[in-house]
N, C-alpha and C. Protein backbone atom coordinates (compact mmCIF):
# COMPACT_ATOMS: atom_id res chain seq x y z
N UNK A 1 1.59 1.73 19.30
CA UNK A 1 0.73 2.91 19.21
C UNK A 1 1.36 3.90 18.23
N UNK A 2 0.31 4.25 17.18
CA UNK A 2 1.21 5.29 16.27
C UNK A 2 0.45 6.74 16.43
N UNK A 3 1.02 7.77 16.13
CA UNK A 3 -0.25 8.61 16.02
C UNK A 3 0.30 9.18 14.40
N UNK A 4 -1.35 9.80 14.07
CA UNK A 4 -1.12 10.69 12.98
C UNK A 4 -0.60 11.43 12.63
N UNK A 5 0.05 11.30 11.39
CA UNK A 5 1.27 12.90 11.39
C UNK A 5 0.12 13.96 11.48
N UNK A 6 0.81 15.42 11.65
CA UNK A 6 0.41 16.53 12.01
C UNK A 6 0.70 17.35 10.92
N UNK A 7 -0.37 18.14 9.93
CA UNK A 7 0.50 19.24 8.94
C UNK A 7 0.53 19.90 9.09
N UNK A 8 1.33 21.29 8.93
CA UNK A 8 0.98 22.65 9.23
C UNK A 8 1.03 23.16 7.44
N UNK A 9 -0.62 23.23 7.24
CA UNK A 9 -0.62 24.11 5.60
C UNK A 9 -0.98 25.29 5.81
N UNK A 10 -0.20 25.82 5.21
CA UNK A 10 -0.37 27.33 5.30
C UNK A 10 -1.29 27.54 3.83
N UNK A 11 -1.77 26.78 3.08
CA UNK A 11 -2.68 27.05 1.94
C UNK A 11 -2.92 25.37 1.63
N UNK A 12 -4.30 25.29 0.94
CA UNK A 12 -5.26 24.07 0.50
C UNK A 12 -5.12 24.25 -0.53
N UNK A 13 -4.44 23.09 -1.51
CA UNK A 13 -5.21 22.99 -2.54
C UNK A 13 -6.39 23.14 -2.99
N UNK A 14 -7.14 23.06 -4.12
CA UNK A 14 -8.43 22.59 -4.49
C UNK A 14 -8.38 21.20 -4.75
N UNK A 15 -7.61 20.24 -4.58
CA UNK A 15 -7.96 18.89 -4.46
C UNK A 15 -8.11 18.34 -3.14
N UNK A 16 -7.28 19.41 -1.79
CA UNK A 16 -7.58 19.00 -0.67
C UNK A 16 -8.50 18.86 0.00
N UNK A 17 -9.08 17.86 0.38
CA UNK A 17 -10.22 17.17 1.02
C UNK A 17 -10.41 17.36 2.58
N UNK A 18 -11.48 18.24 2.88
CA UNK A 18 -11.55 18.36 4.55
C UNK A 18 -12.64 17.63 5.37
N UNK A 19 -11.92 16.45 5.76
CA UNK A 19 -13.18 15.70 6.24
C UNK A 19 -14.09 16.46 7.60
N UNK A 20 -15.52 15.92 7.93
CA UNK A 20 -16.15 16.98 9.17
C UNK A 20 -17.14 18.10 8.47
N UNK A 21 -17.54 18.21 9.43
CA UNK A 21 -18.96 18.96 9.16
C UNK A 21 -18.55 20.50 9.18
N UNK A 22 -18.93 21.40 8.36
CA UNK A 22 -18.30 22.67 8.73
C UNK A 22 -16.93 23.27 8.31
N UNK A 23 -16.43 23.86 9.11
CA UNK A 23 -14.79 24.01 8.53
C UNK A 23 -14.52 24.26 7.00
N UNK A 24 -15.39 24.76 6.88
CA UNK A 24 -15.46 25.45 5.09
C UNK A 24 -15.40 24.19 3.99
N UNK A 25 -16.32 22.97 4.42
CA UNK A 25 -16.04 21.87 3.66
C UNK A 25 -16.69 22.02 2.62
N UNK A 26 -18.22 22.69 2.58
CA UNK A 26 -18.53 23.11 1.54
C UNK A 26 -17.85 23.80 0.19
N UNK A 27 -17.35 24.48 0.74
CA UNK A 27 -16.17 25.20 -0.76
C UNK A 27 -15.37 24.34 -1.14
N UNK A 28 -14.40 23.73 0.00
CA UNK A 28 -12.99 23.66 -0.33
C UNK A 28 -13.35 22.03 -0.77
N UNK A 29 -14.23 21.13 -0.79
CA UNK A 29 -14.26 19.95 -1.33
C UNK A 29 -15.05 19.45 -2.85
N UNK A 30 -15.25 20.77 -3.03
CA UNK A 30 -15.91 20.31 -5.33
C UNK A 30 -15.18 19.96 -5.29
N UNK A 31 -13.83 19.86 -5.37
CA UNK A 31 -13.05 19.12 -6.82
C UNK A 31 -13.33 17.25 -6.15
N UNK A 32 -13.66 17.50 -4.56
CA UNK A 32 -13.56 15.93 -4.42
C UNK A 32 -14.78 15.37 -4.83
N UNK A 33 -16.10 16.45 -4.50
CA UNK A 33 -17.34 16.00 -5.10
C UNK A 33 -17.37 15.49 -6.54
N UNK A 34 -16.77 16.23 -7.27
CA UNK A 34 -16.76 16.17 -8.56
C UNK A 34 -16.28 14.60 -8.93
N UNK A 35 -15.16 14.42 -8.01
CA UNK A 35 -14.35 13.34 -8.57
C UNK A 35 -15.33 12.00 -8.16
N UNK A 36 -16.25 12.07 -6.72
CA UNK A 36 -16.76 10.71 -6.20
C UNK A 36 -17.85 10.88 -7.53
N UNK A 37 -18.56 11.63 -7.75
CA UNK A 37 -19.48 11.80 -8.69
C UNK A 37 -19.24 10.98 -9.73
N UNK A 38 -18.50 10.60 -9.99
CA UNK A 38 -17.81 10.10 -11.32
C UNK A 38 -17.82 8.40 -11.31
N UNK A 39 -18.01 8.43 -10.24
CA UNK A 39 -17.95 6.67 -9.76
C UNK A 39 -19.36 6.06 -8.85
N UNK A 40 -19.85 7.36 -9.35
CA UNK A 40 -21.81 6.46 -8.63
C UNK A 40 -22.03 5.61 -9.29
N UNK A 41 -22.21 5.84 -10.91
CA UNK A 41 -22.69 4.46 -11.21
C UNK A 41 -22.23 3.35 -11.30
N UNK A 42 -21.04 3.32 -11.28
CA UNK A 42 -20.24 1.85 -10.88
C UNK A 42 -20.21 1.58 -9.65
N UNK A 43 -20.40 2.31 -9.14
CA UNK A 43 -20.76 1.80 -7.04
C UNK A 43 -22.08 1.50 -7.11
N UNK A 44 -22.79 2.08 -7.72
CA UNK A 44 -24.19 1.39 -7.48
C UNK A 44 -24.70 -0.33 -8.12
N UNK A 45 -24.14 -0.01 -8.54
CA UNK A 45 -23.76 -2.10 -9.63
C UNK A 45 -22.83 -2.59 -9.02
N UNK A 46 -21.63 -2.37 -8.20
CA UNK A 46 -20.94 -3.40 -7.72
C UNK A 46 -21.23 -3.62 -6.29
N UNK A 47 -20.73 -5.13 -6.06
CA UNK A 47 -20.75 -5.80 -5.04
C UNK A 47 -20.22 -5.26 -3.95
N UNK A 48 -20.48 -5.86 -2.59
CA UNK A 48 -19.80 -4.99 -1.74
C UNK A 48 -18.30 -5.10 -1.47
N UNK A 49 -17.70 -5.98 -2.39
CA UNK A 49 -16.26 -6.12 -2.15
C UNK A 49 -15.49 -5.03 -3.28
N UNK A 50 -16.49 -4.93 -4.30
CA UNK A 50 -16.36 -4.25 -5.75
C UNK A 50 -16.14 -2.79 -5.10
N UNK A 51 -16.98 -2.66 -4.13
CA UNK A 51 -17.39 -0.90 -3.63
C UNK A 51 -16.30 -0.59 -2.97
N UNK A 52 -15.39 -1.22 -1.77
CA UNK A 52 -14.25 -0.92 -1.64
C UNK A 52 -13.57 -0.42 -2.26
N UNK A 53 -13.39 -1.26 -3.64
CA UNK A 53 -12.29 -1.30 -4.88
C UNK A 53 -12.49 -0.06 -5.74
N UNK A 54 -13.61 0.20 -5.60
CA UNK A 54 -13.65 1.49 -6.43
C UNK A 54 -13.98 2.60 -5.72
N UNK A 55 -13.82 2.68 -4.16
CA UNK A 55 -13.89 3.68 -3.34
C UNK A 55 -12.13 4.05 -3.04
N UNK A 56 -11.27 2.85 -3.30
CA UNK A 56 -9.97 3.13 -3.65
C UNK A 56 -9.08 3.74 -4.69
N UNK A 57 -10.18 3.41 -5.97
CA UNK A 57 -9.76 3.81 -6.82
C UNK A 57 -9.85 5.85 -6.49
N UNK A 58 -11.26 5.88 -6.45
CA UNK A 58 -11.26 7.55 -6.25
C UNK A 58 -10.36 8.22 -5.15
N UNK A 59 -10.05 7.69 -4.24
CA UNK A 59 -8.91 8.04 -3.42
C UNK A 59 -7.65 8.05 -3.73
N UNK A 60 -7.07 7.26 -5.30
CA UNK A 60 -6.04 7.33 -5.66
C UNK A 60 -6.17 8.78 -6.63
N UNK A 61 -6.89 8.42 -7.44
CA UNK A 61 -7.37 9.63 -8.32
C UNK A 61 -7.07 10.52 -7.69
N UNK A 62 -7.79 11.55 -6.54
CA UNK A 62 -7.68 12.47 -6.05
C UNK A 62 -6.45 12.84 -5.25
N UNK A 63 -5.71 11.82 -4.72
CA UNK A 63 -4.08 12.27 -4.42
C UNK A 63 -3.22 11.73 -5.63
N UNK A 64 -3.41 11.12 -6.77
CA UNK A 64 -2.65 11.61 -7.84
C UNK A 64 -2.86 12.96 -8.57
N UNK A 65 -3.68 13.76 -8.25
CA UNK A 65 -4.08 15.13 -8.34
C UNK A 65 -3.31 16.22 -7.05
N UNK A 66 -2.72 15.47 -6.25
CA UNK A 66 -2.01 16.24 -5.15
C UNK A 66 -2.90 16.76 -3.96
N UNK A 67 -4.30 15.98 -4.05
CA UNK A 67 -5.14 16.04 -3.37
C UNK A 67 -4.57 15.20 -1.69
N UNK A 68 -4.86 16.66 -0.61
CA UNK A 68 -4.67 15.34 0.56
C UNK A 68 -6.53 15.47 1.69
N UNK A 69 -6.22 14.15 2.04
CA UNK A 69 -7.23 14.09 2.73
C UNK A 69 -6.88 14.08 4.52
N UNK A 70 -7.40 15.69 4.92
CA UNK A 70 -7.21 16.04 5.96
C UNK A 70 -8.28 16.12 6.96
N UNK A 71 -7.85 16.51 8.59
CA UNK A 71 -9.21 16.99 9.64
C UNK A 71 -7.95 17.73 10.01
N UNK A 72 -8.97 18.98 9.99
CA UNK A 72 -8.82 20.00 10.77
C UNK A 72 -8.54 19.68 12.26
N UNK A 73 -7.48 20.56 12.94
CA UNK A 73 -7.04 19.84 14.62
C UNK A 73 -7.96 20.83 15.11
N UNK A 74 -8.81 20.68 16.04
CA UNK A 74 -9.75 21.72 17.06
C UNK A 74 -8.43 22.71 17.69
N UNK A 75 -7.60 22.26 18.19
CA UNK A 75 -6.81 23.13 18.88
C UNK A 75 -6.13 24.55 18.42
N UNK A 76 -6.20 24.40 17.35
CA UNK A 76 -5.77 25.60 15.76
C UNK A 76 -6.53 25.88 15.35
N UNK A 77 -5.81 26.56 14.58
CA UNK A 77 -6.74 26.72 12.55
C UNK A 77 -5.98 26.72 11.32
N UNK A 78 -4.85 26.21 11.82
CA UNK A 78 -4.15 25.56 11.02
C UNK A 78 -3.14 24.45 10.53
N UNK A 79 -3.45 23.90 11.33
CA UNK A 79 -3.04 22.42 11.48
C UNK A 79 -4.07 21.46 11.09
N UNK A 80 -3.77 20.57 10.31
CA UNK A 80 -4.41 19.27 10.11
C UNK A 80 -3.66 18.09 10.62
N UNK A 81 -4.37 16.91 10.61
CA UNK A 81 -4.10 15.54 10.67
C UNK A 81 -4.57 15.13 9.56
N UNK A 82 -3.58 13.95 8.92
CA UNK A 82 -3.56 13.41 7.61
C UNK A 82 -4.46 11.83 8.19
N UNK A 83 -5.97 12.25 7.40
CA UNK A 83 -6.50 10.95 7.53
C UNK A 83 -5.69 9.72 7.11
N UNK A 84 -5.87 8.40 8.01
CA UNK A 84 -5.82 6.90 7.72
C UNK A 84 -6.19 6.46 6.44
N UNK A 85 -5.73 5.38 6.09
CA UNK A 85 -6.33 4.72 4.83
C UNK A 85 -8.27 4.62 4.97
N UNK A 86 -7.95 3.59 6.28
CA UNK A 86 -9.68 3.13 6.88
C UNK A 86 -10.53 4.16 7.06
N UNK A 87 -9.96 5.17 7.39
CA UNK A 87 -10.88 6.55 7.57
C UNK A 87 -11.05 7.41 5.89
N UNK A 88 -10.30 7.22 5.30
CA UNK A 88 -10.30 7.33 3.46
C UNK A 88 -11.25 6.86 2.91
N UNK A 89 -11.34 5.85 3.52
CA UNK A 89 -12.04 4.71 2.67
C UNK A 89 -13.86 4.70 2.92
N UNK A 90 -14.03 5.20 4.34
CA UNK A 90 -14.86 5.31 5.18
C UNK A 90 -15.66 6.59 3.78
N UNK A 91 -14.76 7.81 4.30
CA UNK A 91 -15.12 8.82 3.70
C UNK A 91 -16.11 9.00 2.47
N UNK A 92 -15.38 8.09 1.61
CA UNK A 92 -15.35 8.37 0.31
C UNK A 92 -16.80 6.73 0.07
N UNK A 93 -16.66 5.49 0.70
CA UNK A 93 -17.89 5.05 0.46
C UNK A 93 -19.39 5.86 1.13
N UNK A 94 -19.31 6.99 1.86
CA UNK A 94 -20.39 7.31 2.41
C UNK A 94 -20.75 8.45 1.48
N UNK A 95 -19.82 9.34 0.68
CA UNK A 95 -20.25 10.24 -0.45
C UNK A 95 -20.76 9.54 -1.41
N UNK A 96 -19.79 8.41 -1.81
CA UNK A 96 -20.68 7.91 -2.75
C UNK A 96 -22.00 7.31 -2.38
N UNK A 97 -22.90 6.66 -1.51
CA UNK A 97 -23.85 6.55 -1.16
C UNK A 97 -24.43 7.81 -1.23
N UNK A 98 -24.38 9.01 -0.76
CA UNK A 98 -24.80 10.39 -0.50
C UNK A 98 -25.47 10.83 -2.00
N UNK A 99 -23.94 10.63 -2.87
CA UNK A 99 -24.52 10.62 -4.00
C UNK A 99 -26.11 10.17 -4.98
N UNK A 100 -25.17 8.50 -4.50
CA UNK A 100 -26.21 7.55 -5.25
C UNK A 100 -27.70 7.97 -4.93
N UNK A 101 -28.47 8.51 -3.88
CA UNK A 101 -29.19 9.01 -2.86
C UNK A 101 -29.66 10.64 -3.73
N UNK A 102 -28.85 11.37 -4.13
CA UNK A 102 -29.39 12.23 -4.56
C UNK A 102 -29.75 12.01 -6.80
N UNK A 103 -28.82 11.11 -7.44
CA UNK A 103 -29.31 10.53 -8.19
C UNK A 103 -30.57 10.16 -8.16
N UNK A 104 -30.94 9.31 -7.52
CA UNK A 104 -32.32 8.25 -7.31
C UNK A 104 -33.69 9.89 -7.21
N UNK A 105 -33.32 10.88 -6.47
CA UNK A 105 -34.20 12.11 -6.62
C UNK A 105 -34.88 12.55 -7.61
C-alpha cells in the first residue's frame, strides 16, 4: 500500500495543473489548456494505443515546463496531493476529447 505524497505550496505556478471541478481551475489551468490544445489534432487521427502516447507526450511537456499536476486535499487549502501517472493520463485524454468536442462546433 503506498499513499500519495502530500505538498504543501505556498504558491502555483502557471504550469500547475489542478485537477477537479472548482478550486479556481478555471484560471490557474490555461497554460495546461493551451498545451492539450496543441495535440487535438493528432489525437483525433490516432489510434487508441497512439492516444495514450500522445496524452504522455503532453504530460511530459507540461512538467518539463515545471508544471505539477495536483488535487487539492479537502481538509486544507493548502495542501495538495501529487496526481498518479494513471490519473495523468486519465486527465489529460479526457481534455483532449473535451477539446476535440469543441473543435467539431
Amino acid at each position: 500500500l503506498t499513499t500519495k505524497p502530500r505538498i504543501h505550496v505556498l504558491e502555483l505556478t502557471r504550469f500547475d495543473v489542478i485537477a477537479g471541478r472548482g478550486n479556481g481551475t478555471n484560471t490557474q489551468n490555461i497554460e495546461y489548456r493551451y498545451v492539450v490544445a496543441g495535440y487535438v489534432t493528432r489525437y483525433e487521427k490516432a489510434t487508441k494505443l497512439e492516444r495514450k502516447a500522445i496524452a504522455l507526450e503532453a504530460i511530459r511537456e507540461i512538467e518539463d515546463r515545471g508544471g505539477r499536476f495536483l488535487c487539492k486535499l479537502k481538509s486544507d487549502h493548502v495542501s495538495y496531493e501529487a496526481l498518479d501517472i494513471e490519473y495523468k493520463i486519465t486527465k489529460v485524454m479526457q481534455s483532449l476529447r473535451d477539446e476535440a468536442k469543441k473543435k467539431k462546433l
